[in-house]
Each structure stands twice: as C-alpha cells, then as structure tokens.
C-alpha atoms as a PDB file:
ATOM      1  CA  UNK A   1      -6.340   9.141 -37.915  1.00  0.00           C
ATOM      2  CA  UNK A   2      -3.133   9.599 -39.850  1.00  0.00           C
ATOM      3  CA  UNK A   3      -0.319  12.137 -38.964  1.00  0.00           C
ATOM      4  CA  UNK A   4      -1.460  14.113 -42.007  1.00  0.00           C
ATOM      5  CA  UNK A   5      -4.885  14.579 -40.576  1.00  0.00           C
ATOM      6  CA  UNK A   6      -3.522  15.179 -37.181  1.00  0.00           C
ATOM      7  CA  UNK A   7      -1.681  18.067 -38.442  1.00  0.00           C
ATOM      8  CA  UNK A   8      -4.378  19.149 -40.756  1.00  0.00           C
ATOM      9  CA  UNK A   9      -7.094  19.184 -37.807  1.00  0.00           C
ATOM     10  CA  UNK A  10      -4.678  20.724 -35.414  1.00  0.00           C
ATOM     11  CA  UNK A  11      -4.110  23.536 -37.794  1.00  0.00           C
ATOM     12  CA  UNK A  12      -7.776  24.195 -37.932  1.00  0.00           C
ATOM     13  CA  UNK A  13      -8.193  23.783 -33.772  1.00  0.00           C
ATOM     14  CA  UNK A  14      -9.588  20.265 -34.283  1.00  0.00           C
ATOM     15  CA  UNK A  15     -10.013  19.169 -30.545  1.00  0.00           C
ATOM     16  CA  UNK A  16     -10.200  15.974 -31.455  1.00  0.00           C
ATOM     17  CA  UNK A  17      -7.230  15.668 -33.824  1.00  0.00           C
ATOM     18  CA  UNK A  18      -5.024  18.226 -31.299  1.00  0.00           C
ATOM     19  CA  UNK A  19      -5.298  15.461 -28.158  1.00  0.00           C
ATOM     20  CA  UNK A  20      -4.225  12.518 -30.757  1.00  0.00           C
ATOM     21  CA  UNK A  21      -1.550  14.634 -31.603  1.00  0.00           C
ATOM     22  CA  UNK A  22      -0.506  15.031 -28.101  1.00  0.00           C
ATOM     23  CA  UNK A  23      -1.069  11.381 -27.011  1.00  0.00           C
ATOM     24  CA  UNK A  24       1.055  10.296 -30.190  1.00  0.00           C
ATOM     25  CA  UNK A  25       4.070  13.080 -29.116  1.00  0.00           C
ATOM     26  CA  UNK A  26       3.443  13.836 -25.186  1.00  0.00           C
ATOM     27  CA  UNK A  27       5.373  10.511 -24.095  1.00  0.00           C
ATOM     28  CA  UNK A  28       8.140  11.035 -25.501  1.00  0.00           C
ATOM     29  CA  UNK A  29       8.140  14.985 -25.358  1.00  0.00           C
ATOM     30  CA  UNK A  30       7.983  14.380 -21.873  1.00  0.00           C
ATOM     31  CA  UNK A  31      10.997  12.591 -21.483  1.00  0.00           C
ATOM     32  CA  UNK A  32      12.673  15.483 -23.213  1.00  0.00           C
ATOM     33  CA  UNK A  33      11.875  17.757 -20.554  1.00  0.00           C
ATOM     34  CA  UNK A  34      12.768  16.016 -17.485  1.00  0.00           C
ATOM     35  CA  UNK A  35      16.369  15.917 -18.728  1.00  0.00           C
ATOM     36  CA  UNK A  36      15.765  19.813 -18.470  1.00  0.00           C
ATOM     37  CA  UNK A  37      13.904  20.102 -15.185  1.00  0.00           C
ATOM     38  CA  UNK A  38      14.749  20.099 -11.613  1.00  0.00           C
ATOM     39  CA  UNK A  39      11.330  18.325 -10.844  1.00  0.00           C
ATOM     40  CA  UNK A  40       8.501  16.269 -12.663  1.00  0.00           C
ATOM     41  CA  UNK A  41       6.207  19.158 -12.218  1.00  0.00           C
ATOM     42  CA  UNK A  42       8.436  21.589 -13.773  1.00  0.00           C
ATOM     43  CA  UNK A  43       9.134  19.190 -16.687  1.00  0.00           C
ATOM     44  CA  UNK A  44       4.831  18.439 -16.932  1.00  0.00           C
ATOM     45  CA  UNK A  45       5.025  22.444 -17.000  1.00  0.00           C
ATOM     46  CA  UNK A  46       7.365  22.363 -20.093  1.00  0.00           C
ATOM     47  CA  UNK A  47       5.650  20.187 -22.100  1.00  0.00           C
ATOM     48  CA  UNK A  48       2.252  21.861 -21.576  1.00  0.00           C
ATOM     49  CA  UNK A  49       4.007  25.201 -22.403  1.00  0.00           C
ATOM     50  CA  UNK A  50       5.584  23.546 -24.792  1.00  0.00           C
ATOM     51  CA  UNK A  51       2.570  22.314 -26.707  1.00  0.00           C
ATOM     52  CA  UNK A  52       0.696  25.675 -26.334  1.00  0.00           C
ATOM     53  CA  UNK A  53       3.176  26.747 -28.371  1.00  0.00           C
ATOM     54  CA  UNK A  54       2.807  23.998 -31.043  1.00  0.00           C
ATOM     55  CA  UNK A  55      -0.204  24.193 -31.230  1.00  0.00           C
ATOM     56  CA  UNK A  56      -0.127  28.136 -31.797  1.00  0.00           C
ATOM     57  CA  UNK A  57       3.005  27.857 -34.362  1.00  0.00           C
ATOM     58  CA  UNK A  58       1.817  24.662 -36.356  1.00  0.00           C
ATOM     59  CA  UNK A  59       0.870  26.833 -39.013  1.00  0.00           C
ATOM     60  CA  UNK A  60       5.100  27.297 -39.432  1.00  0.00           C
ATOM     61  CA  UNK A  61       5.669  23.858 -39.983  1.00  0.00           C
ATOM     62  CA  UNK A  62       6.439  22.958 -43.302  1.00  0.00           C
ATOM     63  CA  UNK A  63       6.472  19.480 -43.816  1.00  0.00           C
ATOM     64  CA  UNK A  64      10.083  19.733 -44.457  1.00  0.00           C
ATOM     65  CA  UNK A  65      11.922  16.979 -42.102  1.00  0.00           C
ATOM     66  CA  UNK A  66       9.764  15.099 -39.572  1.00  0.00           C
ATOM     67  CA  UNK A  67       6.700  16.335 -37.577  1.00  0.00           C
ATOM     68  CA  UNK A  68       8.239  15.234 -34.399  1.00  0.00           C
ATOM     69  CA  UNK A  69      11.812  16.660 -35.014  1.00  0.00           C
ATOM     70  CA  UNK A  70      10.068  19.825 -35.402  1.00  0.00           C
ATOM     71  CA  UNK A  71       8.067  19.377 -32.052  1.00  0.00           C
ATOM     72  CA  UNK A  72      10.946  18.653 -30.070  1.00  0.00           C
ATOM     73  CA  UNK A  73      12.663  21.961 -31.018  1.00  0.00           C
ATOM     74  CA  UNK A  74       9.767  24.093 -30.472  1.00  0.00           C
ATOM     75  CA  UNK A  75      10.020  21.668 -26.704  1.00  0.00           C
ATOM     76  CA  UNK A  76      13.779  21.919 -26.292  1.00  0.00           C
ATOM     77  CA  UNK A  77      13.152  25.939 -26.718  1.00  0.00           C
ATOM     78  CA  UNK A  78      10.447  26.266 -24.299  1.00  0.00           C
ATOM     79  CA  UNK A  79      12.535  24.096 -21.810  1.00  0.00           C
ATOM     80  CA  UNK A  80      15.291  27.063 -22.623  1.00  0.00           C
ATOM     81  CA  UNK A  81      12.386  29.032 -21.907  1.00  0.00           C
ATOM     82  CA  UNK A  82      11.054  28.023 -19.029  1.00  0.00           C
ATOM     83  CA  UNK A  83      14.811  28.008 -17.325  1.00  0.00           C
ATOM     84  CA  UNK A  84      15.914  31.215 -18.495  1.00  0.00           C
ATOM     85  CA  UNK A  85      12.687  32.611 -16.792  1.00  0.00           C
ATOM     86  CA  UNK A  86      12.539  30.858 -13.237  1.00  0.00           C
ATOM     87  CA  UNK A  87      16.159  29.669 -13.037  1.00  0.00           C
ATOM     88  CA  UNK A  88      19.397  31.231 -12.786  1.00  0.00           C
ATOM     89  CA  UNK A  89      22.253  29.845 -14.669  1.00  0.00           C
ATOM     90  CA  UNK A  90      25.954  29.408 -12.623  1.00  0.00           C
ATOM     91  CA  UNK A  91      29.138  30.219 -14.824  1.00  0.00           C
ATOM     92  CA  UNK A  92      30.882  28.331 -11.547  1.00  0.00           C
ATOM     93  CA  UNK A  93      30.577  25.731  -9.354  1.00  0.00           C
ATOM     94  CA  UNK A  94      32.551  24.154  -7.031  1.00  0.00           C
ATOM     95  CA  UNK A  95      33.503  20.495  -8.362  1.00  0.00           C
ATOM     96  CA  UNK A  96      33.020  19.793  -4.456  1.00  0.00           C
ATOM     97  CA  UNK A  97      29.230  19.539  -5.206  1.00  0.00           C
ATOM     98  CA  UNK A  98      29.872  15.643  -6.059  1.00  0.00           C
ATOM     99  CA  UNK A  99      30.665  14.924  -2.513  1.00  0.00           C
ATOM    100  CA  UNK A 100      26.971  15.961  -0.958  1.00  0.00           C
ATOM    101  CA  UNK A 101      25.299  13.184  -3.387  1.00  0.00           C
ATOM    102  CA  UNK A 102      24.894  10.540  -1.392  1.00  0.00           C
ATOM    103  CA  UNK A 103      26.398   6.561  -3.053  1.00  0.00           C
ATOM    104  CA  UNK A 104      23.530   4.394  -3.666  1.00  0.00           C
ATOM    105  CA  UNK A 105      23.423   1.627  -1.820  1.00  0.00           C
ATOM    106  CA  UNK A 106      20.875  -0.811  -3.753  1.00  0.00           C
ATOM    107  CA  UNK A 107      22.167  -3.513  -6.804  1.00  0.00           C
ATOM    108  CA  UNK A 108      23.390  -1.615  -9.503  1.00  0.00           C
ATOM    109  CA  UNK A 109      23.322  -3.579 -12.504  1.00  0.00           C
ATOM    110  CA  UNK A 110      26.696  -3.180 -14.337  1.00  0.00           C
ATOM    111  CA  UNK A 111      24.999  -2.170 -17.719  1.00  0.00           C
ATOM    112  CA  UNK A 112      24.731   1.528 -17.665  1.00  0.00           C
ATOM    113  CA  UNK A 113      20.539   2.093 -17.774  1.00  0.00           C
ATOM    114  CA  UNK A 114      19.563   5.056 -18.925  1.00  0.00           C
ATOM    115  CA  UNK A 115      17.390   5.990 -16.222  1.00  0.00           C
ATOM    116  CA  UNK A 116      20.291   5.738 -14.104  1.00  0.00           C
ATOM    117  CA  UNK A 117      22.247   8.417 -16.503  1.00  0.00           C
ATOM    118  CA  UNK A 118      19.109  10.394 -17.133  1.00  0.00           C
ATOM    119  CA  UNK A 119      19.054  10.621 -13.015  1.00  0.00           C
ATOM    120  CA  UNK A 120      22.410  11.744 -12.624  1.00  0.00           C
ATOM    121  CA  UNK A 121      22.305  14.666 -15.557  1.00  0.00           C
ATOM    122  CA  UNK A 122      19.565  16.108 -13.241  1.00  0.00           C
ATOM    123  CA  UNK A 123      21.921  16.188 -10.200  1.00  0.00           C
ATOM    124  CA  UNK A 124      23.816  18.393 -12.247  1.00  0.00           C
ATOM    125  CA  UNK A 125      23.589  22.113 -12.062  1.00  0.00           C
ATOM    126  CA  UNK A 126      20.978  23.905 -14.161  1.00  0.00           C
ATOM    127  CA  UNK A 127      23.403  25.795 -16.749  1.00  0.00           C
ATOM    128  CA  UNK A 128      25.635  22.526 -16.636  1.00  0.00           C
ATOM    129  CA  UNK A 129      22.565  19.970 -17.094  1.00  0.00           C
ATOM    130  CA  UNK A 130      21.300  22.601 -20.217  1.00  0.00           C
ATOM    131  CA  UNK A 131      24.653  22.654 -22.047  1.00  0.00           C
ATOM    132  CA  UNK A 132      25.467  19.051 -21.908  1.00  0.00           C
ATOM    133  CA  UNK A 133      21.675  18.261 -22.849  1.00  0.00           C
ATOM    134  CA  UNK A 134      21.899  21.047 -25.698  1.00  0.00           C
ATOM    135  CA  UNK A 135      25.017  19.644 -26.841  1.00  0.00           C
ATOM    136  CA  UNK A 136      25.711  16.120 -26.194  1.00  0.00           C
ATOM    137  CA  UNK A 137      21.608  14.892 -26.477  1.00  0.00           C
ATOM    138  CA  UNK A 138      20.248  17.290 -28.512  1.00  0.00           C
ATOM    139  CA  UNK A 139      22.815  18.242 -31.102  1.00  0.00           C
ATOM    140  CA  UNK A 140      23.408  21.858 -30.995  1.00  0.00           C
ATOM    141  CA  UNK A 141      27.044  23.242 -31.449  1.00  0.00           C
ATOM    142  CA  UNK A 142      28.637  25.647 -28.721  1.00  0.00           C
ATOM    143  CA  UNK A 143      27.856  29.103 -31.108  1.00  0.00           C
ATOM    144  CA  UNK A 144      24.205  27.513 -31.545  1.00  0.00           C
ATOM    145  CA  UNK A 145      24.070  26.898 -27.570  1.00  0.00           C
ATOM    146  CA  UNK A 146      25.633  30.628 -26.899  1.00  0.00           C
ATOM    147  CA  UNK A 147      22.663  31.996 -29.141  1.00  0.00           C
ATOM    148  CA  UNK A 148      20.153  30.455 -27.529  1.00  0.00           C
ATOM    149  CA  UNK A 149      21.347  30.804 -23.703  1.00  0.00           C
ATOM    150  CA  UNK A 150      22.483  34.327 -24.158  1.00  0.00           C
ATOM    151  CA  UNK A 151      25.888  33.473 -23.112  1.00  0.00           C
ATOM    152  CA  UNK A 152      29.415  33.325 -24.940  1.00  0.00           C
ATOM    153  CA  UNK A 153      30.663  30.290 -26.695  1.00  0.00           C
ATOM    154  CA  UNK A 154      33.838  30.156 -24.457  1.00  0.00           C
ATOM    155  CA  UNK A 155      31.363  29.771 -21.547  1.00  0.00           C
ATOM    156  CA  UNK A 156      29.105  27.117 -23.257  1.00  0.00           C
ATOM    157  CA  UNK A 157      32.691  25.083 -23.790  1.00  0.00           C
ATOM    158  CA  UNK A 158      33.632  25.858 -20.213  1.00  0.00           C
ATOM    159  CA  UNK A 159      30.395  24.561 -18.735  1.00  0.00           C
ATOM    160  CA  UNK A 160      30.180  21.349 -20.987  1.00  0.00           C
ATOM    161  CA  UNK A 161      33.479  20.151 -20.090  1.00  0.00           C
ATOM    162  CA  UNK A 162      32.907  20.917 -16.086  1.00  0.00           C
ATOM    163  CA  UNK A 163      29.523  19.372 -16.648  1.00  0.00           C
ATOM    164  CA  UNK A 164      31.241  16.094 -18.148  1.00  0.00           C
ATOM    165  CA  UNK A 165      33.835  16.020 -15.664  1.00  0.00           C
ATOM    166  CA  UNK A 166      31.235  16.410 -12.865  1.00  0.00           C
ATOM    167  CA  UNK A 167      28.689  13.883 -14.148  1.00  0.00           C
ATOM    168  CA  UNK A 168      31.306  11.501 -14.293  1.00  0.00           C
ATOM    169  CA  UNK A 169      32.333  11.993 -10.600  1.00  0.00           C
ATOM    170  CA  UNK A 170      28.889  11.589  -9.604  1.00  0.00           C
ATOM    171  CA  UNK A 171      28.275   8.513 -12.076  1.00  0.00           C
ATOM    172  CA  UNK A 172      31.599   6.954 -10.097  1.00  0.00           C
ATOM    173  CA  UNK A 173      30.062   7.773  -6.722  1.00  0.00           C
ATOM    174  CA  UNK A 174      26.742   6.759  -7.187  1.00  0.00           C
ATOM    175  CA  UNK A 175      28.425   3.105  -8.236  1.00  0.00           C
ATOM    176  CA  UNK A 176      27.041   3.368 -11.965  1.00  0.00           C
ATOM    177  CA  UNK A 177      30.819   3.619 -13.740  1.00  0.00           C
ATOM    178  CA  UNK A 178      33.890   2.354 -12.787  1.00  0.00           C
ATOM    179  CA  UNK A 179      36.488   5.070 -11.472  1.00  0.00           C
ATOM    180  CA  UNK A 180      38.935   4.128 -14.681  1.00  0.00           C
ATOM    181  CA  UNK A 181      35.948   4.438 -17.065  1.00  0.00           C
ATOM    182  CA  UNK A 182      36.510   5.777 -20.208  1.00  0.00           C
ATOM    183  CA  UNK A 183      33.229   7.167 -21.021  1.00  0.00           C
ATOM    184  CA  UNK A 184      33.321  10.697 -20.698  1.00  0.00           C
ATOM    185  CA  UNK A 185      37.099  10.892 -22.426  1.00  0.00           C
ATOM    186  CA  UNK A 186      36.309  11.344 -25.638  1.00  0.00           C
ATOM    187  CA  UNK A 187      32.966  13.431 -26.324  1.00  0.00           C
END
C-alpha cells in the first residue's frame, strides 16, 4: 500500500491502512518521544496519545510538506502535552545536579553515539530537556518555544543555555566529551 492510500484509508478509519500507517511512522515517532520522557512508558504513552490524535486530525493535513513532518508536530505537541499535564516545569536548578550522576565506568568509544547523547538529554531536567529538544532538535525559535510552553521567551533563553551548560557537565562526567570540548560553544 502506498502512502497515498495509507492516508486515504486512514481518513476513512481504514483499520487496515491506519496500523500500516503506524508501523511505517511508530519507529521513528517513538524515538521522538523518549527524548521528551522521563521513562519508556511515558514516551510509549506519547506516541499512542500522539497517534490518537493523528488519526482524529488527519483530515487537517494538507498534503502540503511531508506526511511525516506533519506527524511529528502533531507528536512533538502531544509530548508538550503530556508534560505540561503530569510534569512540572523548574525555572531553576541548581547546576550541582551534575554531581549526583554517577561516571560510567564501561568503554566509552571516543565517537560521540547518539544513544549516549540521547541518554544524557534525559538526565536533564524536564523544562531543560523540553527547551533544548524544542530548540536545538526540533527547530523551534525561543518566541515559538514561549508559545507553546506558556512561558516567556527570556525564560526559554535562560533554560536553553543552563540546559547546554549542564548537559555538557554531565557529557564530561559521564566520560563521553573531553572537559576542553568545544561542542556546546557555539549553538
């Protein structure tokens, strides 16, 4: 079945052509929501919020840009979602929080994986680990990000560059970056 008919069956409740369309999307989908989530069942509870809600607002989709671009904001805003409701986001915390992560003490190969990244964004406080997801991965600006949070753009700033600065100290303790890395300077 082509995407076409996917999206043509889905629109019409097409069982058939609505779990092709999640097999072809859920991988990746997925992925998008454990960047947001403090656990895999919390992200598995994104995505299957978040395709309830494709599925129920595929008749807005226009066929203007890519079918998938267009999932993965109707994801990325149930992931907002889904935090806003059960989560409570922190305008401060203490930079101290690097020290409690513990330094891993297994090979780590010195190309940076992106598991290994992907693993340290989620030791990162919630409202941190949203804005630098929002902005750095996802592409928003720091007025979009202040829309969508409910917060001011001066805070959405604030918390990306505390989130950088903190992801970096925990990248350097965790033994995935070098302490005179340049990484983080210039994003």
């Amino acid at each position: 079945m082509t995407e076409e008919q996917m999206l043509v069956g889905s629109k019409i409740n097409n069982a058939n052509a609505q779990q092709l369309l999640y097999n072809k999307y859920s991988p990746k989908m997925l992925g998008v929501c454990y960047r947001y989530a403090l656990s895999k069942a919390d992200a598995e509870d994104m995505l299957q919020e978040g395709f309830i809600k494709v599925f129920s607002l595929l008749h807005q989709f226009k066929n203007e840009g890519s079918l998938e671009g267009w999932i993965r904001k109707v994801i990325v805003n149930t992931c907002i979602n889904f935090i806003k409701k059960h989560k409570k986001f922190n305008d401060t915390i203490d930079i101290s929080y690097a020290s409690e992560i513990h330094s891993a003490q297994d090979y780590i190969p010195s190309i940076l994986q992106a598991k290994d990244i992907i693993e340290s964004i989620r030791l990162l406080p919630v409202g941190y680990r949203t804005v630098l997801n929002l902005y750095a991965i996802e592409g928003y600006s720091h007025h979009e990000i202040s829309r969508l949070l409910d917060i001011e753009e001066v805070t959405s700033r604030s918390q990306y560059a505390r989130a950088k600065k903190l992801l970096q100290e925990i990248l350097i303790k965790r033994g995935i970056i070098e302490k005179q890395a340049e990484y983080f300077k210039k994003a």
